[in-house]
Protein backbone atom coordinates (compact mmCIF):
# COMPACT_ATOMS: atom_id res chain seq x y z
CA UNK A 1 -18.28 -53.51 -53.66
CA UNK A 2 -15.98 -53.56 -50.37
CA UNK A 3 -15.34 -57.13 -49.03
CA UNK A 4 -14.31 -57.33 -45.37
CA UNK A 5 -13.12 -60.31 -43.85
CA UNK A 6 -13.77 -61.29 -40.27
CA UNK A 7 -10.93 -63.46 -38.92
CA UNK A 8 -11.03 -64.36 -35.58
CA UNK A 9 -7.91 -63.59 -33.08
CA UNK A 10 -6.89 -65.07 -30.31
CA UNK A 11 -5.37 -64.06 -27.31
CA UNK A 12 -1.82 -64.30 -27.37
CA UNK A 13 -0.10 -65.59 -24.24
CA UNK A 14 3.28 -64.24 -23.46
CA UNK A 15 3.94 -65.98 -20.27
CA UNK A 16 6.67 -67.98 -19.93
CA UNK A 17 6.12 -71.03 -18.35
CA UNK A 18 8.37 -73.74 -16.99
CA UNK A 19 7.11 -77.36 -15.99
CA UNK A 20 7.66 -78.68 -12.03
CA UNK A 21 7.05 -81.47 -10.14
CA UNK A 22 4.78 -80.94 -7.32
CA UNK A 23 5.18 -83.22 -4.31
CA UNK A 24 3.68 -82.95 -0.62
CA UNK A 25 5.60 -82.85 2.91
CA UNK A 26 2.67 -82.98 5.33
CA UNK A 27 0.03 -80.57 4.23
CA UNK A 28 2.19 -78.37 2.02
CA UNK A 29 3.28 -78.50 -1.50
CA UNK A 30 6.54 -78.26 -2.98
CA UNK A 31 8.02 -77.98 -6.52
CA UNK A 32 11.14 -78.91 -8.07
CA UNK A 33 12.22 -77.86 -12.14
CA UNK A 34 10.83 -80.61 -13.72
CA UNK A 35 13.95 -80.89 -16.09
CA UNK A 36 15.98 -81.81 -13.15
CA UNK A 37 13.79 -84.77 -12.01
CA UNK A 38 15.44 -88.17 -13.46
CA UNK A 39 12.82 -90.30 -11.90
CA UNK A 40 10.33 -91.05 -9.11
CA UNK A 41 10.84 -94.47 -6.98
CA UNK A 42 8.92 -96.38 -4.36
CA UNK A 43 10.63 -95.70 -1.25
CA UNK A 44 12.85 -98.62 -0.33
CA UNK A 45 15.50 -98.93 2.22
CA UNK A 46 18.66 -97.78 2.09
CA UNK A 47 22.42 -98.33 3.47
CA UNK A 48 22.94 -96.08 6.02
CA UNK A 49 26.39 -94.24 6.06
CA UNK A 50 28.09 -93.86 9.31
CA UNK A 51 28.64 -89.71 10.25
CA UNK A 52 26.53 -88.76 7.59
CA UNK A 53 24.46 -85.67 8.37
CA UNK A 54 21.43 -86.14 10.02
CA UNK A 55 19.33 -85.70 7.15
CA UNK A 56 21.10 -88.11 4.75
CA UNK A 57 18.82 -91.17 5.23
CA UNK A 58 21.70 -93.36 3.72
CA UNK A 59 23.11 -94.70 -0.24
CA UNK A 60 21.20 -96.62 -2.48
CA UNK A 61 22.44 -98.67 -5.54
CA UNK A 62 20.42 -96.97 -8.55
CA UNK A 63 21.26 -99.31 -11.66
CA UNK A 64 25.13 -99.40 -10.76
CA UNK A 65 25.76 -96.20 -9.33
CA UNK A 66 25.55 -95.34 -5.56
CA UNK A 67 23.45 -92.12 -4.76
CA UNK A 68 22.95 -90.46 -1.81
CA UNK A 69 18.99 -90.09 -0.57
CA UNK A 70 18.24 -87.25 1.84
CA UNK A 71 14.96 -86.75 3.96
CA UNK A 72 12.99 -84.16 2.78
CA UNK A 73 11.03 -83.98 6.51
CA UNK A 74 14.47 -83.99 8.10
CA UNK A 75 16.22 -81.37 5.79
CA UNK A 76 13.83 -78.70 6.20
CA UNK A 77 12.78 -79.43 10.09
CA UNK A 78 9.53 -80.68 9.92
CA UNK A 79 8.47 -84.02 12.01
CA UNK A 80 9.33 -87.38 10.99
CA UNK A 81 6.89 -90.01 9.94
CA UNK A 82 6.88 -93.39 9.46
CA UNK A 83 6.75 -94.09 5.87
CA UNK A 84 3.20 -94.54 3.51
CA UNK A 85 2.72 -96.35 0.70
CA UNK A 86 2.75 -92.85 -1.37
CA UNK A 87 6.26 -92.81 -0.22
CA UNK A 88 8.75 -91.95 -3.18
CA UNK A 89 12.23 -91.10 -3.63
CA UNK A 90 12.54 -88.30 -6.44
CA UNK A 91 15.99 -88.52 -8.09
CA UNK A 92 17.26 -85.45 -9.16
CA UNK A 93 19.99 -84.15 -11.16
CA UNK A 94 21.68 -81.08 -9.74
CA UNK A 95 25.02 -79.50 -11.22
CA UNK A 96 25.96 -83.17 -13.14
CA UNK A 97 25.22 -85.34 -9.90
CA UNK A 98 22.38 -87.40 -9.27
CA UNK A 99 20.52 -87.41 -5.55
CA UNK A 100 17.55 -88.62 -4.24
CA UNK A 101 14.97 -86.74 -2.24
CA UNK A 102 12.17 -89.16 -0.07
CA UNK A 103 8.79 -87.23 0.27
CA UNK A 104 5.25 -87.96 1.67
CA UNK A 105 3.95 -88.16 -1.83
CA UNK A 106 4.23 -86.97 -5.67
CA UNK A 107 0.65 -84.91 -6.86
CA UNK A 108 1.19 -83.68 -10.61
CA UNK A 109 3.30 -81.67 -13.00
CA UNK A 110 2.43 -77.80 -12.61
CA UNK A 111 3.00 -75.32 -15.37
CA UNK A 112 4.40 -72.17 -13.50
CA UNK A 113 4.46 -68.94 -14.90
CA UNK A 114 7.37 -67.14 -14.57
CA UNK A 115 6.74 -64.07 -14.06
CA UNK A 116 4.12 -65.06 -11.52
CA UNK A 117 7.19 -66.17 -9.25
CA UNK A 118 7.65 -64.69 -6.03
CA UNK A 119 10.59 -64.22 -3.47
CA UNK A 120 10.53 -66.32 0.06
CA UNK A 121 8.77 -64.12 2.30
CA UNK A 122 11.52 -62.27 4.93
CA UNK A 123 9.44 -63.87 7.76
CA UNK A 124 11.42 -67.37 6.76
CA UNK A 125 14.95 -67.31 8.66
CA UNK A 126 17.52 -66.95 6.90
CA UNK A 127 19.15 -70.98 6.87
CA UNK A 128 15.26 -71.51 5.07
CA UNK A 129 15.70 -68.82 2.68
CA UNK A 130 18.49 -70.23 1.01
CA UNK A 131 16.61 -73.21 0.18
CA UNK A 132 13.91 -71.72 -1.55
CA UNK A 133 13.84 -70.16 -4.68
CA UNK A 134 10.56 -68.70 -4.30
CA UNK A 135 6.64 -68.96 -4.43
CA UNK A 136 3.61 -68.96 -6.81
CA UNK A 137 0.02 -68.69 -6.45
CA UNK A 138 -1.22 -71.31 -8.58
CA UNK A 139 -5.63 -71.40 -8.03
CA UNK A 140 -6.24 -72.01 -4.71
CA UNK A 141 -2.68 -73.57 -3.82
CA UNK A 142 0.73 -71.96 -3.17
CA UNK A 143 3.72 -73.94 -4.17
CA UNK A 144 6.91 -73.74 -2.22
CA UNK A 145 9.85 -73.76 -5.13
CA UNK A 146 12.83 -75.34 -3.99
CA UNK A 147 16.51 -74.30 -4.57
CA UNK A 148 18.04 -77.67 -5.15
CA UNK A 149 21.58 -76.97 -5.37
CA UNK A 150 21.30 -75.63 -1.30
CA UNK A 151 19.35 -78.25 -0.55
CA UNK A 152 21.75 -81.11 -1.68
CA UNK A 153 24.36 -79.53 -0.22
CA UNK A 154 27.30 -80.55 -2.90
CA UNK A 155 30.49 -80.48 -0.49
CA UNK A 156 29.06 -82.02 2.30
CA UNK A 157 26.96 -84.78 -0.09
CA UNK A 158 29.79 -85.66 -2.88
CA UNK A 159 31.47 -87.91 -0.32
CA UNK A 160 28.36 -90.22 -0.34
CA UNK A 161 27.20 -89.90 -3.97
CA UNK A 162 29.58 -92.29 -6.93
CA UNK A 163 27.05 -90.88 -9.57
């Protein structure tokens, strides 16, 4: 008598994924590597610094240590608006210092396949390029991934950032 088991098998996913935080700026949606987010604020004001670049809303005190906070709408040429109550500074962590970024509002956490990542298109000029690190169809949304180290643009920022 032959005995045959039946055992049930499940796919087995080999995608990679890495966690982001998705935020908006107007109607579109951006992402950041969620390891680098240290926390997400209320928006409050900030010291502004005299000569800073123009999108370097000011320094905030953030448990002892100055940071610099930049303006998302400002850094990346899109109109200004006056702030919500979704409002939020993310802080971020990027190569050992910590900035904060104010955006229009925080949505979720998005698992994001890797190998589902795309380029920037070449339509973006080339200053908006750098800031990206590329784009994924996730459903019915794309998300915008951001390059954080161009973004917070070290030299010009470690004047105004103690952390």
């Amino acid at each position: 008598m032959q005995t045959t088991s039946t055992t049930e098998t499940k796919p087995v996913v080999d995608a990679h994924t890495e966690k982001y935080l998705v935020f908006q700026i107007g109607n579109e949606s951006y992402a950041i590597p969620l390891l680098q987010v240290q926390e997400i604020r209320s928006f409050t004001p900030v010291t502004r610094v005299p000569n800073a670049p123009n999108y370097v809303l000011g320094v905030m005190n953030l448990r002892g240590n100055i940071i610099a906070v930049l303006d998302a709408r400002t850094r990346f040429a899109i109109e200004p608006q006056p702030d919500e109550t979704n409002t939020v500074v993310v802080v971020v962590q990027v190569q050992g210092k910590t900035f904060g970024l104010r955006v229009d509002s925080v949505s979720d956490v998005a698992d994001v396949p890797v190998d589902q990542i795309q380029p920037p298109p070449p339509v973006a000029s080339e200053a908006t390029q750098k800031f990206l690190s590329g784009l994924v169809q996730l459903g019915d949304r794309v998300l915008i991934l951001l390059n954080l180290p161009e973004i917070f643009d070290l030299n010009a920022l470690s004047q105004f950032s103690a952390a």
